[in-house]
N, C-alpha and C. Protein backbone atom coordinates (compact mmCIF):
# COMPACT_ATOMS: atom_id res chain seq x y z
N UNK A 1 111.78 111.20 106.92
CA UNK A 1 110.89 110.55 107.85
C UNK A 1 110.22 109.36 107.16
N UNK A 2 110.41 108.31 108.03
CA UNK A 2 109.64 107.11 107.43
C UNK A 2 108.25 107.36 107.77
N UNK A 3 107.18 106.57 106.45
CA UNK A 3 106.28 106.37 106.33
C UNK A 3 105.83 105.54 107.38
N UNK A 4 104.39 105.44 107.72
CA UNK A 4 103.82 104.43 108.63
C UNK A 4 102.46 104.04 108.06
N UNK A 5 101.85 102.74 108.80
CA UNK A 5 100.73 102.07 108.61
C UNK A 5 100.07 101.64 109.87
N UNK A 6 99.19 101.52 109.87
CA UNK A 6 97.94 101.53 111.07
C UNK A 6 97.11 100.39 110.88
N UNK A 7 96.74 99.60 111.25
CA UNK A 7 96.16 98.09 111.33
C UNK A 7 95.36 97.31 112.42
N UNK A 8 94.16 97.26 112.29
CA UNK A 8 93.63 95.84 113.18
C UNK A 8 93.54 94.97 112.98
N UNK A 9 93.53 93.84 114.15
CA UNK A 9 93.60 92.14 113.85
C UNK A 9 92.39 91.79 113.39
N UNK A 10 91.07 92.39 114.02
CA UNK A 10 89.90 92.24 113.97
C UNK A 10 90.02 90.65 113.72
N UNK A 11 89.14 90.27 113.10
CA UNK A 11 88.76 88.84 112.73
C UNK A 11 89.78 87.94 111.48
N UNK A 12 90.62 88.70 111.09
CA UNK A 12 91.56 88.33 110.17
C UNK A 12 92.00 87.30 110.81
N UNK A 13 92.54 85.76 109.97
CA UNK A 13 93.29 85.03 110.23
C UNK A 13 94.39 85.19 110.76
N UNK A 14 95.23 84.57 111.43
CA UNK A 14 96.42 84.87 112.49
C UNK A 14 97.55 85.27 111.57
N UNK A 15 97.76 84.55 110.65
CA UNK A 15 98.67 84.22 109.32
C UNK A 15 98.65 85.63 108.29
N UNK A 16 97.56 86.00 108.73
CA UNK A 16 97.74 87.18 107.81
C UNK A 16 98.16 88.55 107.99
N UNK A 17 97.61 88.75 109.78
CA UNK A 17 98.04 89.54 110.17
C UNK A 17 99.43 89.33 110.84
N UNK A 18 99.92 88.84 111.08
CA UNK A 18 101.38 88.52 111.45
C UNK A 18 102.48 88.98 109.85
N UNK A 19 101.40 88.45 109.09
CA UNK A 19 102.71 88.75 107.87
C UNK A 19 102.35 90.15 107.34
N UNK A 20 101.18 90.57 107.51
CA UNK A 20 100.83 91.81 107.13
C UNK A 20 101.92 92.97 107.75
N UNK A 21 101.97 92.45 109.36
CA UNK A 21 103.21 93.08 109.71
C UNK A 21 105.29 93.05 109.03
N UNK A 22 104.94 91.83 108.86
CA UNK A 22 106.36 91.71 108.55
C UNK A 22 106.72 92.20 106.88
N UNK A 23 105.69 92.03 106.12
CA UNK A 23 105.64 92.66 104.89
C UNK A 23 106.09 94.38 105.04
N UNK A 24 104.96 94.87 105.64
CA UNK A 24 105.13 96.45 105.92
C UNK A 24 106.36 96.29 106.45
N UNK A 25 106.72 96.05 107.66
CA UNK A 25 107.91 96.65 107.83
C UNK A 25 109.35 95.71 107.01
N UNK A 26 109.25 95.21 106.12
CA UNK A 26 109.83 94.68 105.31
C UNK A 26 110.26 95.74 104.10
N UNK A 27 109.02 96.72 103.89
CA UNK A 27 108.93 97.60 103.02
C UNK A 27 109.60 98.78 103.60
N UNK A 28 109.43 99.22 104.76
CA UNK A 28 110.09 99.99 105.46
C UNK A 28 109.18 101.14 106.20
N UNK A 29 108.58 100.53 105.96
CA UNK A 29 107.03 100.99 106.86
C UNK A 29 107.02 100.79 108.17
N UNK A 30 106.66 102.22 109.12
CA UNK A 30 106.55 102.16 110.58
C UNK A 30 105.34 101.66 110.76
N UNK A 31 105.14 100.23 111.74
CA UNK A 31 104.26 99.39 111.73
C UNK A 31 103.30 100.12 113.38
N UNK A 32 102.38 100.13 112.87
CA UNK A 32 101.30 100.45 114.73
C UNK A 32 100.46 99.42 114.07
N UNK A 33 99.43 98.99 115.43
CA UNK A 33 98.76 97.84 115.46
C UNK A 33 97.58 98.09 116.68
N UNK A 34 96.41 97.44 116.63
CA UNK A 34 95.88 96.85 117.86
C UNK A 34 95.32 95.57 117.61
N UNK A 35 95.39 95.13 118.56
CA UNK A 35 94.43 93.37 118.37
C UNK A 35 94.37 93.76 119.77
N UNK A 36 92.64 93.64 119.97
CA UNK A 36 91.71 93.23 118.28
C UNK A 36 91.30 95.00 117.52
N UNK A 37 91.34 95.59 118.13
CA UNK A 37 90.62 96.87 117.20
C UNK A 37 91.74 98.62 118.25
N UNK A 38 91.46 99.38 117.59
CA UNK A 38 91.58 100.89 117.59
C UNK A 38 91.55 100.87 118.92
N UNK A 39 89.73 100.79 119.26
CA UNK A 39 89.04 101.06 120.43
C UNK A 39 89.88 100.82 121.59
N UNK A 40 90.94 99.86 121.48
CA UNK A 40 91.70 99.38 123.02
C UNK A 40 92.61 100.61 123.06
N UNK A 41 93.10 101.26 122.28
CA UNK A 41 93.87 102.01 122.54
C UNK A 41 93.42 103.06 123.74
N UNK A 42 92.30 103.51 122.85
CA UNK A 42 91.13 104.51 123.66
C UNK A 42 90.74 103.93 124.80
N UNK A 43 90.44 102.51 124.99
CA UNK A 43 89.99 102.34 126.40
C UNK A 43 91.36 102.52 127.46
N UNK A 44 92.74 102.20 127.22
CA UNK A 44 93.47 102.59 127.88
C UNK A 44 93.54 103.94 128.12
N UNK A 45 93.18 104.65 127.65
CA UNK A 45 93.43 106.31 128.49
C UNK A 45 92.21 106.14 129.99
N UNK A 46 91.59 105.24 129.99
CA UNK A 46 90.38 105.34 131.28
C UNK A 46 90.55 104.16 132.09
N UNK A 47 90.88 102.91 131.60
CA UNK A 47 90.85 102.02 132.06
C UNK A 47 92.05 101.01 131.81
N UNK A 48 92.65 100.97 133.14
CA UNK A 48 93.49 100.21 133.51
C UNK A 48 93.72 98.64 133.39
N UNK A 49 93.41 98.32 131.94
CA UNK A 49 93.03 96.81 131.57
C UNK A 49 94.80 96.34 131.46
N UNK A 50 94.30 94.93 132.02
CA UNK A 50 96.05 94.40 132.18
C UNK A 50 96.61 93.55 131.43
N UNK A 51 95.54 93.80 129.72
CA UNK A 51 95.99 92.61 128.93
C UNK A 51 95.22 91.49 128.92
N UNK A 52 95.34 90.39 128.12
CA UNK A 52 94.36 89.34 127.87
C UNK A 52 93.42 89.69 127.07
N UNK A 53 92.88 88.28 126.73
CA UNK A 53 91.53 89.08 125.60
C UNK A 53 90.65 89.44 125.97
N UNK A 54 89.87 90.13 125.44
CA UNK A 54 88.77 90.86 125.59
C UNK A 54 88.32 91.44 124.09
N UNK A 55 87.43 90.96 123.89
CA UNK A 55 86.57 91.11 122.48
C UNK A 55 85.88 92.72 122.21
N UNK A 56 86.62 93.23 120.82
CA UNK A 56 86.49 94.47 120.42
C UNK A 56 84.92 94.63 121.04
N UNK A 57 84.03 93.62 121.07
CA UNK A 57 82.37 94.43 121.12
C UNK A 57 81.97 94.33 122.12
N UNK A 58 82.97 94.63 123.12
CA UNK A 58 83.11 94.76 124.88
C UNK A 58 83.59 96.48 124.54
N UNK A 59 84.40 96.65 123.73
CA UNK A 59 85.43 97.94 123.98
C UNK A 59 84.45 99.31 124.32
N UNK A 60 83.60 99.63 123.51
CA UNK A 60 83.12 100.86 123.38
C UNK A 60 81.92 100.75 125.14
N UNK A 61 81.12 99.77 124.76
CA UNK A 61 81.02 99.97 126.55
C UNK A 61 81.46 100.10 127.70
N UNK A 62 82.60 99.79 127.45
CA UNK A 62 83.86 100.05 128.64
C UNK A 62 84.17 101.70 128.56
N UNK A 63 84.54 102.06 127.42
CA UNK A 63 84.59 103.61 127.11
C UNK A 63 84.01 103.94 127.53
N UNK A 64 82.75 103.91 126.69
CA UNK A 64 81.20 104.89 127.78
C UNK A 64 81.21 104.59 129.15
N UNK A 65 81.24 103.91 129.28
CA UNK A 65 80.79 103.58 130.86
C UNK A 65 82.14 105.17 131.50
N UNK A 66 82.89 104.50 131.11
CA UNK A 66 84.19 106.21 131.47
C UNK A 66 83.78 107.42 131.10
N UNK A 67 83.41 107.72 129.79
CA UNK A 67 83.36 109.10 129.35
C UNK A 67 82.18 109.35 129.44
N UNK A 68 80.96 108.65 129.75
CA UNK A 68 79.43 109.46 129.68
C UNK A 68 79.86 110.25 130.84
N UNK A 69 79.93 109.83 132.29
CA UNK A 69 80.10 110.98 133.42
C UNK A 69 80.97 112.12 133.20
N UNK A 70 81.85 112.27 132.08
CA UNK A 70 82.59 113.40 131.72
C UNK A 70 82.26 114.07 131.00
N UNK A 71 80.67 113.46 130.28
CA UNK A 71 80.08 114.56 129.03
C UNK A 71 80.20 114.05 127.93
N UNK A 72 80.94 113.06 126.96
CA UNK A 72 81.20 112.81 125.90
C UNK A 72 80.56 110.88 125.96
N UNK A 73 80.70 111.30 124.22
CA UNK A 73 79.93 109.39 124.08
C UNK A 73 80.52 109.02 123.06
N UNK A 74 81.17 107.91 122.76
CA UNK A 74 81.43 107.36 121.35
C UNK A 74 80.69 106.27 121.25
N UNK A 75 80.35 106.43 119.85
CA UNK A 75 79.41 105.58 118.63
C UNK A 75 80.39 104.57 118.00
N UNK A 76 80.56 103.40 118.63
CA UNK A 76 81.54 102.32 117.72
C UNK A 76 81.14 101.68 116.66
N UNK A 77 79.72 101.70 116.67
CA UNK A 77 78.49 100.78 116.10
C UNK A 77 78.45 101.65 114.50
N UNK A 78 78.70 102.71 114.52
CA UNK A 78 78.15 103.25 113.47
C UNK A 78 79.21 104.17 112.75
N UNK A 79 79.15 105.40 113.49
CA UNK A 79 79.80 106.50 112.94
C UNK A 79 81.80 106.49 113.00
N UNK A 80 82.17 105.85 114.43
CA UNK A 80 83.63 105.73 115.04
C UNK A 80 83.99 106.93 115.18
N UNK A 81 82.97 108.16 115.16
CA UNK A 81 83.67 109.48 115.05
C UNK A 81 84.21 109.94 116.40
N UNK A 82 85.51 110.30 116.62
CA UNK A 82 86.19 111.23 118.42
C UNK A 82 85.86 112.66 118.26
N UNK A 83 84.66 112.39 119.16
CA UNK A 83 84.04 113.85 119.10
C UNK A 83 85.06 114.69 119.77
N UNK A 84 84.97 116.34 119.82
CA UNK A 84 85.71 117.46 120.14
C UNK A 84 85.74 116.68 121.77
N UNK A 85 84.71 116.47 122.09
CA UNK A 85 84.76 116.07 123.68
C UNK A 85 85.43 114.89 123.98
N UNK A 86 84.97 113.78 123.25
CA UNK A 86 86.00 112.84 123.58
C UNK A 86 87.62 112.93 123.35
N UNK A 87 87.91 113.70 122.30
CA UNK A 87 89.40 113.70 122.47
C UNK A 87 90.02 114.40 123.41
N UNK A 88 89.20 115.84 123.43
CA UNK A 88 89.97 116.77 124.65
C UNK A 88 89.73 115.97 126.29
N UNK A 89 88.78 114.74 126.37
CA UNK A 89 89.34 113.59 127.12
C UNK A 89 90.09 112.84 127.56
N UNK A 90 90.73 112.69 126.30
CA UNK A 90 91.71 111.67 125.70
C UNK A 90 93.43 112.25 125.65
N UNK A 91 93.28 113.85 125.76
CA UNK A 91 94.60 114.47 126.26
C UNK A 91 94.61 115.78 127.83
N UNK A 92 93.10 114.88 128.65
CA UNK A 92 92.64 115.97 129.57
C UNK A 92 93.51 115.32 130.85
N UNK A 93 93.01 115.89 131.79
CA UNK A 93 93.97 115.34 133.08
C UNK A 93 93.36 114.24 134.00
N UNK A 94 94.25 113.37 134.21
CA UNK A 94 93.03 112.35 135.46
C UNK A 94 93.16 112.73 136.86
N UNK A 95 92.35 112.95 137.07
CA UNK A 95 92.89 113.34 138.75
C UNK A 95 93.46 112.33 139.88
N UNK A 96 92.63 111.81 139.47
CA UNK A 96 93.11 109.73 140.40
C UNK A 96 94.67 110.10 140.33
N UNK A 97 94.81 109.56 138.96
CA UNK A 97 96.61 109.26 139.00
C UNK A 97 97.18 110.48 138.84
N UNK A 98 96.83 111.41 138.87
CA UNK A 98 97.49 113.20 138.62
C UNK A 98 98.26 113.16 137.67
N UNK A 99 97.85 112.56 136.20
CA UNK A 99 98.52 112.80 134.84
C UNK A 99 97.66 112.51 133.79
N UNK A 100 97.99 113.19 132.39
CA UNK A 100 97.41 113.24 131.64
C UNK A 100 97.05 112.24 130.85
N UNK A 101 95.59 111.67 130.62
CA UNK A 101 95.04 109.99 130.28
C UNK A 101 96.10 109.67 129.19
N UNK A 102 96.27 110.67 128.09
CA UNK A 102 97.22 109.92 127.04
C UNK A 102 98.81 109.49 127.72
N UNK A 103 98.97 109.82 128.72
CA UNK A 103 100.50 109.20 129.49
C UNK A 103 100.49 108.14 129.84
N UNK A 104 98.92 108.30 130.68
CA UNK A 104 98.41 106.70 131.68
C UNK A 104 98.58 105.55 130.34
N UNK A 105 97.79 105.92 129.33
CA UNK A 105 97.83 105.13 127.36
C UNK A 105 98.60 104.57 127.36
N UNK A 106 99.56 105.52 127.48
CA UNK A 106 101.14 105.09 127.00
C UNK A 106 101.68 103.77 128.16
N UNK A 107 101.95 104.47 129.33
CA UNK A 107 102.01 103.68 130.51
C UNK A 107 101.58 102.27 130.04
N UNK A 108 100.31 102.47 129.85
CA UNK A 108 99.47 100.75 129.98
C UNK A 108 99.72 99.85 129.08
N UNK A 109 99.82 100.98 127.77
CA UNK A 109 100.22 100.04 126.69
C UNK A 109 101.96 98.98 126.62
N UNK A 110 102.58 100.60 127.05
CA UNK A 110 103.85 99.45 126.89
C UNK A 110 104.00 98.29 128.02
N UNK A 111 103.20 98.70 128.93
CA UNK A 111 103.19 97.85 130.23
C UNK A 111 102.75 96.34 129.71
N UNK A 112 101.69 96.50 128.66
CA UNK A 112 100.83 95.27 128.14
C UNK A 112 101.69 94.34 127.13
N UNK A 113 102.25 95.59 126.29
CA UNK A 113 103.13 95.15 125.02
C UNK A 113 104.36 94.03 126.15
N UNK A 114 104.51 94.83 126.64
CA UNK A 114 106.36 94.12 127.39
C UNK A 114 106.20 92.64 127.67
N UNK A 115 104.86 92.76 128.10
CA UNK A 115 104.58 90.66 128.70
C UNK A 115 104.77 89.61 127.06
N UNK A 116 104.84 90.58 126.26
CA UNK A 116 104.47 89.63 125.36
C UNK A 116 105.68 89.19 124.52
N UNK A 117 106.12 87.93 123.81
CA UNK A 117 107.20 87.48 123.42
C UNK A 117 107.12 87.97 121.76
N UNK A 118 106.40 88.97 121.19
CA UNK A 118 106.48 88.99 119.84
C UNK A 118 106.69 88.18 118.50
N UNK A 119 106.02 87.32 119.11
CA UNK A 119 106.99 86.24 117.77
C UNK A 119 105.52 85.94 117.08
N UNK A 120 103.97 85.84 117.99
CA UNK A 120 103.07 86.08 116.50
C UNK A 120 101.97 87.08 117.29
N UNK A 121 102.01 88.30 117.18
CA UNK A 121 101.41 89.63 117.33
C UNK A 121 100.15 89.36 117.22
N UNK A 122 99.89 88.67 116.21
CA UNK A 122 98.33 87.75 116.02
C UNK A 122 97.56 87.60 117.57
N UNK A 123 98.34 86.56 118.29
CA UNK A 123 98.20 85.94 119.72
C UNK A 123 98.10 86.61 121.07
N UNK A 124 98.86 87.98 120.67
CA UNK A 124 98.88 89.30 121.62
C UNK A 124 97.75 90.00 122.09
N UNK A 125 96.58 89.04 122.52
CA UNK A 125 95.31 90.17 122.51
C UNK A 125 95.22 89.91 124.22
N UNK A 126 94.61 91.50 124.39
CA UNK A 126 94.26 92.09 124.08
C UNK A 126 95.95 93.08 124.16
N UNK A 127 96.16 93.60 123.22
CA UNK A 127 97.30 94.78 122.88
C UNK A 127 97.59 95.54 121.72
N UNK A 128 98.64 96.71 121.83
CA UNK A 128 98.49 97.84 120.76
C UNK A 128 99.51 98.32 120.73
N UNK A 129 100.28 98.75 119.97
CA UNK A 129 101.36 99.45 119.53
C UNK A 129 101.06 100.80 118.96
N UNK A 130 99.89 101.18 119.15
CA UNK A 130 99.53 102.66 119.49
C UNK A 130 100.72 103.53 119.93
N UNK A 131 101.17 103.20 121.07
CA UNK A 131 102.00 104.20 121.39
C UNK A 131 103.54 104.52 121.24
N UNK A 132 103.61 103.65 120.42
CA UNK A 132 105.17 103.61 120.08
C UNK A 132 105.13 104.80 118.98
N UNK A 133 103.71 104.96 117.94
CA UNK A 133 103.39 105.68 117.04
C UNK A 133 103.34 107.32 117.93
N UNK A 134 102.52 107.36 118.73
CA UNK A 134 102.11 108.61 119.38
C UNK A 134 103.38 108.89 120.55
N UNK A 135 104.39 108.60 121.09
CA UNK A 135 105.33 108.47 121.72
C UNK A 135 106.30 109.22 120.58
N UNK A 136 106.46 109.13 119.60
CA UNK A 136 107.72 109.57 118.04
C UNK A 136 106.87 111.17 117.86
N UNK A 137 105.46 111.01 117.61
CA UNK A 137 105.12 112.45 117.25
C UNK A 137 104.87 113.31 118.72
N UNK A 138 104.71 112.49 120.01
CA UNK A 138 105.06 113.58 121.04
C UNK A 138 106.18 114.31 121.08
N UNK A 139 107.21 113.28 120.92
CA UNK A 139 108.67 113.41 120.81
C UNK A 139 108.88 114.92 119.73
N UNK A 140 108.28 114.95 118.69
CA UNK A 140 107.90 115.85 117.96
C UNK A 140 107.92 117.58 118.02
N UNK A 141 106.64 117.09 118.88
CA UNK A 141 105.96 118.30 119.38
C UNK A 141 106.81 118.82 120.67
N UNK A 142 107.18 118.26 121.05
CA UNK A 142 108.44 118.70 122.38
C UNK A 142 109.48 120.04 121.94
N UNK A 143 109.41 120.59 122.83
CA UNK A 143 111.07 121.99 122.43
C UNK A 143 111.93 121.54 122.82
């Protein structure tokens, strides 16, 4: 099994994170990503964002605004910790779309990833390759 690496664009120069990618997987490293941060990943299990930018210090209010009415809160500011509640969120059921938020994730993400021409990942915001990572270890866990 190949190794993998996990990465945000955050505020990094374009140049760096573009090669940061091509290095790793140069090395032979399974590459995941978000630009700009983690947090988008997580806001896709609640919210149906269609891509474009949107600045990481939008993300966690968008979250809350979803998960306070379900009981759970994440702290982006400080701690980043996925409480017991927020994750069993994060693989609980939506009723709206009658499937489980980490599917809708998946759904949105590759939906977001697909518009984009890959040629500088840098430029891809708002998007994540989250699920190409969590898609291999579902695959996994499957009989």
């Amino acid at each position: 099994m190949k190794s993998g690496v996990f990465f945000d664009k955050d505020d990094f120069p374009d140049q760096d994170f573009n090669q940061a990618i091509v290095l790793a997987s140069a090395k032979g490293f399974r590459v995941a990503y978000s630009n700009q941060a983690f947090e988008y990943w997580l806001l896709l299990h609640f919210n149906d964002h269609q891509g474009g930018a949107l600045h990481r210090n939008h993300y966690a209010k968008l979250i809350n605004k979803a998960i306070q009415p379900l009981g759970a809160w994440y702290d982006a500011t400080v701690s980043k910790v996925i409480t017991p509640e927020f994750f069993h969120l994060l693989f609980g059921y939506d009723a709206k779309y009658r499937k489980r938020r980490v599917d809708l994730a998946i759904e949105r993400a590759k939906r977001i990833y697909d518009r984009y021409p890959h040629q500088s990942p840098a430029e891809e915001e708002s998007s994540t390759t989250v699920h190409v990572l969590l898609d291999r270890l579902l695959a996994l866990s499957r009989p």
